[in-house]
ModelCIF file with pLDDT and N, C-alpha, C, O atoms, coordinates in Angstrom:
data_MODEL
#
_entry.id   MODEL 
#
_entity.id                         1 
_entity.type                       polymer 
_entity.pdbx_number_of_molecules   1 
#
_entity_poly.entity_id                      1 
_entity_poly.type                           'polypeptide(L)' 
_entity_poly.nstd_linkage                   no 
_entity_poly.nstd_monomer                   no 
_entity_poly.pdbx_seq_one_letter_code       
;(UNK)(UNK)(UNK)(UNK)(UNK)(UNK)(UNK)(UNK)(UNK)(UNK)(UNK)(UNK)(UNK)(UNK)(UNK)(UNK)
(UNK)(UNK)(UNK)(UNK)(UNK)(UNK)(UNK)(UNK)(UNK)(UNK)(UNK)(UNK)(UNK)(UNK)(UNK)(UNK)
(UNK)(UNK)(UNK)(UNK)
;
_entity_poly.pdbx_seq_one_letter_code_can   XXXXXXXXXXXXXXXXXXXXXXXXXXXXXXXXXXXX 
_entity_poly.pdbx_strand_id                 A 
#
loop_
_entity_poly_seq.entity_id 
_entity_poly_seq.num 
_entity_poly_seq.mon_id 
_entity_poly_seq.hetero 
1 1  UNK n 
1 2  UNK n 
1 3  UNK n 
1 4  UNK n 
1 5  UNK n 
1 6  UNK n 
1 7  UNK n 
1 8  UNK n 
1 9  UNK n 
1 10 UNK n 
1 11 UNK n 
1 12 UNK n 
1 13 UNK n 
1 14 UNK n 
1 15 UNK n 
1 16 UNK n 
1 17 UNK n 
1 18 UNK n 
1 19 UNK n 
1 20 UNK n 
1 21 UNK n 
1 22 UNK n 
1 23 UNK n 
1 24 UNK n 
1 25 UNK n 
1 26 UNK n 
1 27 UNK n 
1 28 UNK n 
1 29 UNK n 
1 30 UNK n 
1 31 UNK n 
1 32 UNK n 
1 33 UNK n 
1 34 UNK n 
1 35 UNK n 
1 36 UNK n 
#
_struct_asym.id          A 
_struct_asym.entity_id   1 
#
loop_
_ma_qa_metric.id 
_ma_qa_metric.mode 
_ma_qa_metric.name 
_ma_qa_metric.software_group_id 
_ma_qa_metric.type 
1 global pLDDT . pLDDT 
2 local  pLDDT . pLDDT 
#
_ma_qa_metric_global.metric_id      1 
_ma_qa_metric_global.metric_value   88.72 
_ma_qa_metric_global.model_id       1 
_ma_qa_metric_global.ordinal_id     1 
#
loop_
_ma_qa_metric_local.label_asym_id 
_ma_qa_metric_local.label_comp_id 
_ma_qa_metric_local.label_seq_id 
_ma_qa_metric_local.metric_id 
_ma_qa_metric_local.metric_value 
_ma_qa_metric_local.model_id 
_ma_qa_metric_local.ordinal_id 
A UNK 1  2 90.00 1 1  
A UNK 2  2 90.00 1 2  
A UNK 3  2 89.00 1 3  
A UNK 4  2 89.00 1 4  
A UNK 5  2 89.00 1 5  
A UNK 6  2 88.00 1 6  
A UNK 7  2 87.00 1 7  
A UNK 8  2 89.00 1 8  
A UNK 9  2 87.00 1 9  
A UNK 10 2 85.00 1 10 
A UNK 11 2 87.00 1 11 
A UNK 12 2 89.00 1 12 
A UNK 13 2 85.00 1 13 
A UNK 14 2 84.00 1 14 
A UNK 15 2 84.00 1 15 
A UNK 16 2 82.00 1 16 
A UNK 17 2 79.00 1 17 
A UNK 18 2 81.00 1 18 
A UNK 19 2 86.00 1 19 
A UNK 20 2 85.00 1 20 
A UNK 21 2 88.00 1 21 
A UNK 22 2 91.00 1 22 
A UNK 23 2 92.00 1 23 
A UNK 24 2 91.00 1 24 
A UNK 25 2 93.00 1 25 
A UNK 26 2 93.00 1 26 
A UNK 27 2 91.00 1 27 
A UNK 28 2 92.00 1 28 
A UNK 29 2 93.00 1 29 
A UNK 30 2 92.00 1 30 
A UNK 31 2 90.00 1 31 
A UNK 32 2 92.00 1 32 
A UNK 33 2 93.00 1 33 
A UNK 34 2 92.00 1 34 
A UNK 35 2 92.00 1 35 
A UNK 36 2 94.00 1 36 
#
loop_
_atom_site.group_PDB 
_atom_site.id 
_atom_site.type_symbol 
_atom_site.label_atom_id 
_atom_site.label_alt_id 
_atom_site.label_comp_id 
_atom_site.label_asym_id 
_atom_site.label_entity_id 
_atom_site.label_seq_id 
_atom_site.pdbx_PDB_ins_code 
_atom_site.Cartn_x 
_atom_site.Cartn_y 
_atom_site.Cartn_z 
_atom_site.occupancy 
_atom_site.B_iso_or_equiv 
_atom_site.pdbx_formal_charge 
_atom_site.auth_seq_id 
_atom_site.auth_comp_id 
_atom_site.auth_asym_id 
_atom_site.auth_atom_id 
_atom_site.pdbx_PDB_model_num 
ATOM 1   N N  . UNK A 1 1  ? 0.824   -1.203 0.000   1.00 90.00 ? 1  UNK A N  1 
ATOM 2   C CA . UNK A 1 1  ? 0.000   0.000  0.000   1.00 90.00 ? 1  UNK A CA 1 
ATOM 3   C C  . UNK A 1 1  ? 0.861   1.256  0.000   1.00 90.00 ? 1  UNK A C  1 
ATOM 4   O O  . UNK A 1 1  ? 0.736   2.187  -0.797  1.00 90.00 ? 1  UNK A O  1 
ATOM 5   N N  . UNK A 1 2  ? 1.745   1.174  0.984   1.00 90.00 ? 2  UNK A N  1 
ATOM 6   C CA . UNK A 1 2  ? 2.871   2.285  1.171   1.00 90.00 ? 2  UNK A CA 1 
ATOM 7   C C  . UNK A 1 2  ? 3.311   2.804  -0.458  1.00 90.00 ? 2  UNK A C  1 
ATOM 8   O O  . UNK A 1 2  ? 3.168   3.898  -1.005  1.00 90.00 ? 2  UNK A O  1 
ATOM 9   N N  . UNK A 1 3  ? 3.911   1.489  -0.958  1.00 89.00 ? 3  UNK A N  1 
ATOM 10  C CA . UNK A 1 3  ? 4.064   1.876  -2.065  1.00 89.00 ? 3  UNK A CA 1 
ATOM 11  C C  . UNK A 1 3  ? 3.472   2.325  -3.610  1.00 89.00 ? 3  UNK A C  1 
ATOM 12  O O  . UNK A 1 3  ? 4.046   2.716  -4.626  1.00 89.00 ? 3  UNK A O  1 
ATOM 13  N N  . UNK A 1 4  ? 2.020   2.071  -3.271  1.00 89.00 ? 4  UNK A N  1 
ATOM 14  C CA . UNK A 1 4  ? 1.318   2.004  -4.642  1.00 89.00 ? 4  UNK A CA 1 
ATOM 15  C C  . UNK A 1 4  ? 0.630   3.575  -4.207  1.00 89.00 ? 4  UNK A C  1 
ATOM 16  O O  . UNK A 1 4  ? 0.281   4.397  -5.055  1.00 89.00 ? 4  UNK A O  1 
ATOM 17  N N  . UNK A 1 5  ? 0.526   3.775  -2.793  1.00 89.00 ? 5  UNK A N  1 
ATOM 18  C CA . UNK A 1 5  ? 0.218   5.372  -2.741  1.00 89.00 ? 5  UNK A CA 1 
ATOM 19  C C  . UNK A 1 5  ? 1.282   6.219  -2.702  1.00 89.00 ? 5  UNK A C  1 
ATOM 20  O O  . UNK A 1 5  ? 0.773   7.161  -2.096  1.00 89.00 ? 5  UNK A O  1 
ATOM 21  N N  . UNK A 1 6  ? 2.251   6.496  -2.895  1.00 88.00 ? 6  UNK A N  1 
ATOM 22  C CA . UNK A 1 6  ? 3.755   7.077  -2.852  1.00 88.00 ? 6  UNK A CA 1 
ATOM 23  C C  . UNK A 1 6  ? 3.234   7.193  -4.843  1.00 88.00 ? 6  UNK A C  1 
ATOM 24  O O  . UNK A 1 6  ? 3.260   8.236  -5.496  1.00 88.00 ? 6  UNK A O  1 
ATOM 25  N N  . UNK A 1 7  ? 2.917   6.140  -5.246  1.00 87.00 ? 7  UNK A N  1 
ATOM 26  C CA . UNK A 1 7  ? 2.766   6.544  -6.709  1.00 87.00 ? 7  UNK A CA 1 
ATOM 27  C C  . UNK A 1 7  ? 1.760   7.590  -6.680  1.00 87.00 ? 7  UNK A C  1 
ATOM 28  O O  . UNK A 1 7  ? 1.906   8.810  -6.601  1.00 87.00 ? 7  UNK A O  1 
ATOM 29  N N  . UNK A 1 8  ? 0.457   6.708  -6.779  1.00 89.00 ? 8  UNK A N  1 
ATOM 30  C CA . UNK A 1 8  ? -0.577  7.634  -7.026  1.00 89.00 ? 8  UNK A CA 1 
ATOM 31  C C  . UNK A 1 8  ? -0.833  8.634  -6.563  1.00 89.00 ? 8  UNK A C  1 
ATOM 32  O O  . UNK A 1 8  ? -1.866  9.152  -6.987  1.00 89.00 ? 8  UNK A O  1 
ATOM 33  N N  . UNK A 1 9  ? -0.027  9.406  -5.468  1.00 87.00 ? 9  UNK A N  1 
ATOM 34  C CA . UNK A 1 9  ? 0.332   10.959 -4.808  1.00 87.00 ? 9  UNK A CA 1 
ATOM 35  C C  . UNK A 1 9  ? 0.373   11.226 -5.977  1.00 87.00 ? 9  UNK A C  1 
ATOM 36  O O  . UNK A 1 9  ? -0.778  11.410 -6.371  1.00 87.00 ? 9  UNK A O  1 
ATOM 37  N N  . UNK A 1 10 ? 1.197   11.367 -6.874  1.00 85.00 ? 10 UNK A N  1 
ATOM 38  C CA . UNK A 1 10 ? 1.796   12.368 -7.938  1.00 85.00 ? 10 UNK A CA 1 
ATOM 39  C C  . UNK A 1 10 ? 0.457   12.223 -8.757  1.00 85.00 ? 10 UNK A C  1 
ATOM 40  O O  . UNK A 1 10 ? -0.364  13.134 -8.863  1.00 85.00 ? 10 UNK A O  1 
ATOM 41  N N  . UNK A 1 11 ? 0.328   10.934 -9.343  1.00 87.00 ? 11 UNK A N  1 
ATOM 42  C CA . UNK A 1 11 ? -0.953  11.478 -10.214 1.00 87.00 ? 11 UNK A CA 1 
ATOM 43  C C  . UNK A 1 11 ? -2.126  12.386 -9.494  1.00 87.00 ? 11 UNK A C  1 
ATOM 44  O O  . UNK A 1 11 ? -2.661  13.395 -9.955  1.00 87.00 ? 11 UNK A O  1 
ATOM 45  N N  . UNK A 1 12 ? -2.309  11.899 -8.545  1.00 89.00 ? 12 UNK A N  1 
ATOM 46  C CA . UNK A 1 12 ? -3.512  12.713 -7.635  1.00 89.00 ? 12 UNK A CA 1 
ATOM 47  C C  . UNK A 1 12 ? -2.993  14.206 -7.266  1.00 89.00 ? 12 UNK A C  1 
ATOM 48  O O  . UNK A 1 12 ? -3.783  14.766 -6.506  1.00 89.00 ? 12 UNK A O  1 
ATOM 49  N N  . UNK A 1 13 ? -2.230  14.735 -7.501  1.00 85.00 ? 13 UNK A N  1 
ATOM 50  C CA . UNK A 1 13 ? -1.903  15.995 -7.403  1.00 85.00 ? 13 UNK A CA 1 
ATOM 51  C C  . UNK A 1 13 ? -1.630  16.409 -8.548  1.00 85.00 ? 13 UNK A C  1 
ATOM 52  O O  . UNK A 1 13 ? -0.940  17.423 -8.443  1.00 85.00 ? 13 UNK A O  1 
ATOM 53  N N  . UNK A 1 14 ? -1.817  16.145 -9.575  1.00 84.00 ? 14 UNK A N  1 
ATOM 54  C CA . UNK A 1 14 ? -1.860  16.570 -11.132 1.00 84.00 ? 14 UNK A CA 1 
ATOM 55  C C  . UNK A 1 14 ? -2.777  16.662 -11.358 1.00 84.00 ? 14 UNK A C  1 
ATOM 56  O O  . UNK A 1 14 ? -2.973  17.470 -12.266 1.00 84.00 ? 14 UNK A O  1 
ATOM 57  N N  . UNK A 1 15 ? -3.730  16.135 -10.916 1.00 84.00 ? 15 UNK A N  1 
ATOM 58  C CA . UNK A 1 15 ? -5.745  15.810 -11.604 1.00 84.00 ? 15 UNK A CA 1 
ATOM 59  C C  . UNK A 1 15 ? -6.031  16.760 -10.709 1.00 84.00 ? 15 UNK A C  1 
ATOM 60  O O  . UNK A 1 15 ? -7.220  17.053 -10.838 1.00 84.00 ? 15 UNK A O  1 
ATOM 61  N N  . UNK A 1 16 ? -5.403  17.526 -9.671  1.00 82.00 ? 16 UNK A N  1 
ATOM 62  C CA . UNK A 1 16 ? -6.767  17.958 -8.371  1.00 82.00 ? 16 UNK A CA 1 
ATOM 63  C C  . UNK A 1 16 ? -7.074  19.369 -9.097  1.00 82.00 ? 16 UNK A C  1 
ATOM 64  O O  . UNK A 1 16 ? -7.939  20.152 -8.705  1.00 82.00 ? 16 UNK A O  1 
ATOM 65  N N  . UNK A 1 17 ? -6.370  19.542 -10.036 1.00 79.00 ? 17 UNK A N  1 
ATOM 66  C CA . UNK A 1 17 ? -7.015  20.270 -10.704 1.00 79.00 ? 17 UNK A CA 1 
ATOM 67  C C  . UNK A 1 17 ? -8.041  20.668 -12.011 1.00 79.00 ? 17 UNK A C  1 
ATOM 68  O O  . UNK A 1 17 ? -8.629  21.706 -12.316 1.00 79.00 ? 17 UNK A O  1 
ATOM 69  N N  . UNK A 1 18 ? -7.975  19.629 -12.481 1.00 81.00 ? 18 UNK A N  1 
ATOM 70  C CA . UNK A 1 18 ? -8.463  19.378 -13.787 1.00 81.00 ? 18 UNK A CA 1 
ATOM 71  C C  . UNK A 1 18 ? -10.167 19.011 -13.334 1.00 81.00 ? 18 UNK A C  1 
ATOM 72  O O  . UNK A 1 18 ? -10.846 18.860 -12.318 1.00 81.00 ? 18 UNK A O  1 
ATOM 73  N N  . UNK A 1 19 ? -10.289 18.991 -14.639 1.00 86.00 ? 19 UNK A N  1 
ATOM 74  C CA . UNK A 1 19 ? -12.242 18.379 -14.976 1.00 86.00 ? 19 UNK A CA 1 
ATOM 75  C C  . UNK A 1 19 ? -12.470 17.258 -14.674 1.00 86.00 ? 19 UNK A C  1 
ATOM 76  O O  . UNK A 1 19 ? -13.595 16.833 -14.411 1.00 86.00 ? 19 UNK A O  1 
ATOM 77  N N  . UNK A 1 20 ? -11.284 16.510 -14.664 1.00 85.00 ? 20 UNK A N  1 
ATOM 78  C CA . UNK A 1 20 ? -11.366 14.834 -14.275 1.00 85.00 ? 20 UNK A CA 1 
ATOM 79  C C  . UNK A 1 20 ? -11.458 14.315 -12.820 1.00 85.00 ? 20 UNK A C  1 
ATOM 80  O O  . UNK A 1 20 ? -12.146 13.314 -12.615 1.00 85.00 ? 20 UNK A O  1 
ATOM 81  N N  . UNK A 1 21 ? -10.742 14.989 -11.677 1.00 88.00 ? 21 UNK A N  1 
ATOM 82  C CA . UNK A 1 21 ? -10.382 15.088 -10.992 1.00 88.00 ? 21 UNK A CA 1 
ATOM 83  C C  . UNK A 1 21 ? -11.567 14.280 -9.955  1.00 88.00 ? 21 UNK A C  1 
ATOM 84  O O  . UNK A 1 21 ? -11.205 13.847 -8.861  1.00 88.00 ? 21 UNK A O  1 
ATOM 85  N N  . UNK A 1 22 ? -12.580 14.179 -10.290 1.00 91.00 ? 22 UNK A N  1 
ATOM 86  C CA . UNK A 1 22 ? -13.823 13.944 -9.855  1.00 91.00 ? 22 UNK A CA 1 
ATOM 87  C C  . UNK A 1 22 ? -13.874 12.142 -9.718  1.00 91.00 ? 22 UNK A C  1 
ATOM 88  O O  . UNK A 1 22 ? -14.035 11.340 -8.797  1.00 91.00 ? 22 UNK A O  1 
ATOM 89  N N  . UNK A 1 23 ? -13.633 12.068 -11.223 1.00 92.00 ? 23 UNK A N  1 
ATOM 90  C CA . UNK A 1 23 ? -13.348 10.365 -11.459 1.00 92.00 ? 23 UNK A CA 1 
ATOM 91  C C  . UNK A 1 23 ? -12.416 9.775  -10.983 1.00 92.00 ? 23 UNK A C  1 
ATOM 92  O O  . UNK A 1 23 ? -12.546 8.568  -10.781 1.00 92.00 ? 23 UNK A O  1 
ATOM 93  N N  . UNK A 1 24 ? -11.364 10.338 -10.703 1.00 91.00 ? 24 UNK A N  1 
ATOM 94  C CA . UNK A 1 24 ? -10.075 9.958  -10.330 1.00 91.00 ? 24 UNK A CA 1 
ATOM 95  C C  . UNK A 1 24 ? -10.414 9.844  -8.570  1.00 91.00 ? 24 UNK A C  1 
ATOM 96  O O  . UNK A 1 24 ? -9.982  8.943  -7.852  1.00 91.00 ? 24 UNK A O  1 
ATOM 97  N N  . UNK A 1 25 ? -11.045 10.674 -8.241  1.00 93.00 ? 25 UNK A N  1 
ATOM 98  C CA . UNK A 1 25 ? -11.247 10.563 -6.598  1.00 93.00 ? 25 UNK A CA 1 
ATOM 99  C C  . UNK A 1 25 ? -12.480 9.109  -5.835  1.00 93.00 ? 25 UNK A C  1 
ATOM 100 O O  . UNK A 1 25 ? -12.569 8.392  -4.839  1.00 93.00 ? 25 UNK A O  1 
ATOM 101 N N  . UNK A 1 26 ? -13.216 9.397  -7.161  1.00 93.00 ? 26 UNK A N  1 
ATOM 102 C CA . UNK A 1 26 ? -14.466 8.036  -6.386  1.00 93.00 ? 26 UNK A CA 1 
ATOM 103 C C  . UNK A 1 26 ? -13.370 6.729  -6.836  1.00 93.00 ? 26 UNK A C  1 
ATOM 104 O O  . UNK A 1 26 ? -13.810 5.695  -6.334  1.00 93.00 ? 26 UNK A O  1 
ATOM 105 N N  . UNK A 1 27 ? -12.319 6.512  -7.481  1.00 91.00 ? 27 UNK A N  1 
ATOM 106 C CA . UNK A 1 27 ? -12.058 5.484  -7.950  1.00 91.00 ? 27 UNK A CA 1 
ATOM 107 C C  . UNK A 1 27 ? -11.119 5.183  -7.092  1.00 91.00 ? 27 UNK A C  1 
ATOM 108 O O  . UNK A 1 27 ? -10.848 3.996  -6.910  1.00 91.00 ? 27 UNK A O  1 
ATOM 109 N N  . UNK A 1 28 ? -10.084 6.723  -6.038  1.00 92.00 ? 28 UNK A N  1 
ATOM 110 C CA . UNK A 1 28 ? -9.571  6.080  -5.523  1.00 92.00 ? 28 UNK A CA 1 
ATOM 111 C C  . UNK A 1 28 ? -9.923  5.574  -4.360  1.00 92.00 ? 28 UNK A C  1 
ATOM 112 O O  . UNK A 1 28 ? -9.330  4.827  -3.582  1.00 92.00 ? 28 UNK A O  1 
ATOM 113 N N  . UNK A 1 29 ? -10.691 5.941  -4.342  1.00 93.00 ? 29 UNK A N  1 
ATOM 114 C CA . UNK A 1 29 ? -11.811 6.064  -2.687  1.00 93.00 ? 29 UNK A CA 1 
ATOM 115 C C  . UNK A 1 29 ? -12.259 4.577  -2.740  1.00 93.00 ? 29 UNK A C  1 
ATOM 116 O O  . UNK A 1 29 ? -11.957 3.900  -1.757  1.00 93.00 ? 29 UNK A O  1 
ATOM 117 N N  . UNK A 1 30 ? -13.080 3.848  -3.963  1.00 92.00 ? 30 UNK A N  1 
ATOM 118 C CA . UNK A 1 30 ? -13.514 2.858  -4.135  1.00 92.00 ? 30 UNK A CA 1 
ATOM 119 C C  . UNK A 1 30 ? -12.126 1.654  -3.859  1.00 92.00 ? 30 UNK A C  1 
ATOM 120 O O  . UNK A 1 30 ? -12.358 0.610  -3.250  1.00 92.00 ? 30 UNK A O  1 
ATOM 121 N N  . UNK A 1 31 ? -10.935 1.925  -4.310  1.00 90.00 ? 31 UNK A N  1 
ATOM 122 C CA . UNK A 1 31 ? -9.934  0.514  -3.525  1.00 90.00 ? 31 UNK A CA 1 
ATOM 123 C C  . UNK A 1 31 ? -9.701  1.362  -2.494  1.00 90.00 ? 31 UNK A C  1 
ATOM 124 O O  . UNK A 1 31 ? -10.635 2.054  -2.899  1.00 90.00 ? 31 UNK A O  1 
ATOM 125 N N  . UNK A 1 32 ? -9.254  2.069  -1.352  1.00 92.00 ? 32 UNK A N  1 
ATOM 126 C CA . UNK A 1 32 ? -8.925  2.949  -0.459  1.00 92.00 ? 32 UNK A CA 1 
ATOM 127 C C  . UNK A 1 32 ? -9.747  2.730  0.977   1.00 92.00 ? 32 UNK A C  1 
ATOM 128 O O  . UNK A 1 32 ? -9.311  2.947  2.107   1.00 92.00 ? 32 UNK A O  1 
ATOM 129 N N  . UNK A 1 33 ? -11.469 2.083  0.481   1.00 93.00 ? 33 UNK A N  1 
ATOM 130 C CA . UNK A 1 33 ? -12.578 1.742  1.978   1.00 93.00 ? 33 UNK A CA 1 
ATOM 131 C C  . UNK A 1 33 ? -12.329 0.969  2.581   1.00 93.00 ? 33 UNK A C  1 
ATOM 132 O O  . UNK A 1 33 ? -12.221 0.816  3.797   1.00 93.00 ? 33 UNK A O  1 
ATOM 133 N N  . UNK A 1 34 ? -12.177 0.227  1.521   1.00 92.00 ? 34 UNK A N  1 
ATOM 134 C CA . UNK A 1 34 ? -11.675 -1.126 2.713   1.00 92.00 ? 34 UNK A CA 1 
ATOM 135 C C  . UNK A 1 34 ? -11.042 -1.479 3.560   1.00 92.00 ? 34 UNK A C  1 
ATOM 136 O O  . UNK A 1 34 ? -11.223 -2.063 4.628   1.00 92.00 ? 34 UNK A O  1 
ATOM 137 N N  . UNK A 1 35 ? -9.540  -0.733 2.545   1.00 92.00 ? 35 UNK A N  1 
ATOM 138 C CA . UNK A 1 35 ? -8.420  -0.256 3.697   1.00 92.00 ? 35 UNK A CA 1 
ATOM 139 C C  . UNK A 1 35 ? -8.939  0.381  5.285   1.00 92.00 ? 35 UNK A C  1 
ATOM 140 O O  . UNK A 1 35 ? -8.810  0.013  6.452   1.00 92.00 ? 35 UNK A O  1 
ATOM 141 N N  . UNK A 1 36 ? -9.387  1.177  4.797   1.00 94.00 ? 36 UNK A N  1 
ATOM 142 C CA . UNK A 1 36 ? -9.686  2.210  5.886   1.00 94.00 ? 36 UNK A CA 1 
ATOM 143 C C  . UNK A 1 36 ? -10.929 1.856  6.953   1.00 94.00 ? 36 UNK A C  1 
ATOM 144 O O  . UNK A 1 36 ? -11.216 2.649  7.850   1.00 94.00 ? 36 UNK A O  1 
#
């Protein structure tokens, strides 16, 4: 996990701005619940 979010930081701080940014968040949220 450590490592697969150390990735997706960078993409997720490239999108938080964009139009997409929306899709990119329920999707990460959707693998991310369970965890949590």
């Amino acid at each position: 996990w450590d490592s697969a979010l150390s990735n997706l930081n960078y993409i997720k701080r490239m999108f938080t701005r964009s139009g997409n940014y929306g899709a990119l968040k329920n999707y990460l949220l959707t693998i991310l619940t369970p965890l949590y």
